[in-house]
Protein backbone atom coordinates (compact mmCIF):
# COMPACT_ATOMS: atom_id res chain seq x y z
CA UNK A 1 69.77 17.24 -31.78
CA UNK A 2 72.10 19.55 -29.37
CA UNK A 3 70.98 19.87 -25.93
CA UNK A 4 73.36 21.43 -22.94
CA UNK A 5 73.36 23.70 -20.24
CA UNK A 6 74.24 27.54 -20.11
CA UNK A 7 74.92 28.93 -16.63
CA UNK A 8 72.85 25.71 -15.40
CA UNK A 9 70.23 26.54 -17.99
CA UNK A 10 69.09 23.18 -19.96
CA UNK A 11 69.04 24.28 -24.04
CA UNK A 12 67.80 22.84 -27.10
CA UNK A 13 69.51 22.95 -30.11
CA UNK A 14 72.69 25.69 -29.28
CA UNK A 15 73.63 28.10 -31.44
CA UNK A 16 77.63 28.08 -31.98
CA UNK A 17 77.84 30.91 -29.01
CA UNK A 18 75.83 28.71 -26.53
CA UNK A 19 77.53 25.60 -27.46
CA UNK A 20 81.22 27.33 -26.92
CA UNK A 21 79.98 27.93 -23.65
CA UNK A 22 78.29 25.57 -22.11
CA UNK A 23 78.96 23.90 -19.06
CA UNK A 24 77.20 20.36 -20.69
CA UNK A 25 77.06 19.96 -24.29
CA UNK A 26 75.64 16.35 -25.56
CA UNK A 27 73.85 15.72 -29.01
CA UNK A 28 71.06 13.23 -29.34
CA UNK A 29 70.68 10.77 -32.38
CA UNK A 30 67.06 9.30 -32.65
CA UNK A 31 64.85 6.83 -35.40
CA UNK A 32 61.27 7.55 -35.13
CA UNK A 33 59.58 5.94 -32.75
CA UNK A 34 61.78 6.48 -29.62
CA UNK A 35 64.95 4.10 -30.62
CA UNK A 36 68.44 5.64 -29.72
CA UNK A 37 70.78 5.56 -32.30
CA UNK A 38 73.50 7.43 -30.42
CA UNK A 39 74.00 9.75 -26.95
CA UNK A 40 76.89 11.84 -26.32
CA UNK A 41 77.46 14.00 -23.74
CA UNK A 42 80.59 16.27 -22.23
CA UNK A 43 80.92 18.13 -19.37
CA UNK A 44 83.08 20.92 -21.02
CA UNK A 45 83.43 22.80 -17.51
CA UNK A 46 82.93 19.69 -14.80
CA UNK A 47 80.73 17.27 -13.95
CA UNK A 48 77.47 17.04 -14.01
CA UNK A 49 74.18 15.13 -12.31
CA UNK A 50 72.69 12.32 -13.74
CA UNK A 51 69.32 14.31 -13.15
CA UNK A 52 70.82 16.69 -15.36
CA UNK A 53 71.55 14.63 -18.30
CA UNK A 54 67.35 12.97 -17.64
CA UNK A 55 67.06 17.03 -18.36
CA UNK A 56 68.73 17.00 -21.27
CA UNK A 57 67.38 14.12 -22.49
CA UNK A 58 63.66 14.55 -21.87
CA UNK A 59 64.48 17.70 -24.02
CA UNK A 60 66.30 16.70 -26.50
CA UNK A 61 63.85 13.42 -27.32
CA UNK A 62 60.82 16.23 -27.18
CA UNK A 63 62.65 18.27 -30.27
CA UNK A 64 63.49 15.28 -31.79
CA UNK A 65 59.28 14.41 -31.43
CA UNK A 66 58.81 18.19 -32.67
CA UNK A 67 61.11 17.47 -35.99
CA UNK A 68 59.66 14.15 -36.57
CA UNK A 69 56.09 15.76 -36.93
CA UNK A 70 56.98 19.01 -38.40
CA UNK A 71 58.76 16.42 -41.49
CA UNK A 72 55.34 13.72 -41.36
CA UNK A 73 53.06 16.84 -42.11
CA UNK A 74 55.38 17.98 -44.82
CA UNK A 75 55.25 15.14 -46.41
CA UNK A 76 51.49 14.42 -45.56
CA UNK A 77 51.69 12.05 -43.45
């Protein structure tokens, strides 16, 4: 999942014109239930807070959550 801020704003999954942009860009790897398999994150214009990346993170698990069910009730789980 891609997750990174846009003039400070925290995104979920950029489009290619966000993600040329933005001032964090990081991309989430997750295995159902809540195990990291890999976090990467770039500040493309600076530094950035480590309440920031919690930001990005908290998002990017929650879209990862939203996949993960969207896939169990196509399947009929």
């Amino acid at each position: 999942m891609s997750v990174g801020t846009l003039s400070g704003v925290p995104l979920l999954d950029l489009a290619y014109v966000e993600d040329r942009d933005a001032g964090v860009d990081a991309n989430v790897v997750m295995l159902d239930p809540d195990r990291f398999v890999e976090v990467q994150g770039t500040g493309e214009q600076g530094t950035f807070a480590r309440a920031e990346l919690d930001t990005l993170l908290d998002l990017a698990v929650g879209g990862i959550r939203t996949l993960f069910d969207a896939q169990r009730r196509a399947l009929g789980w």
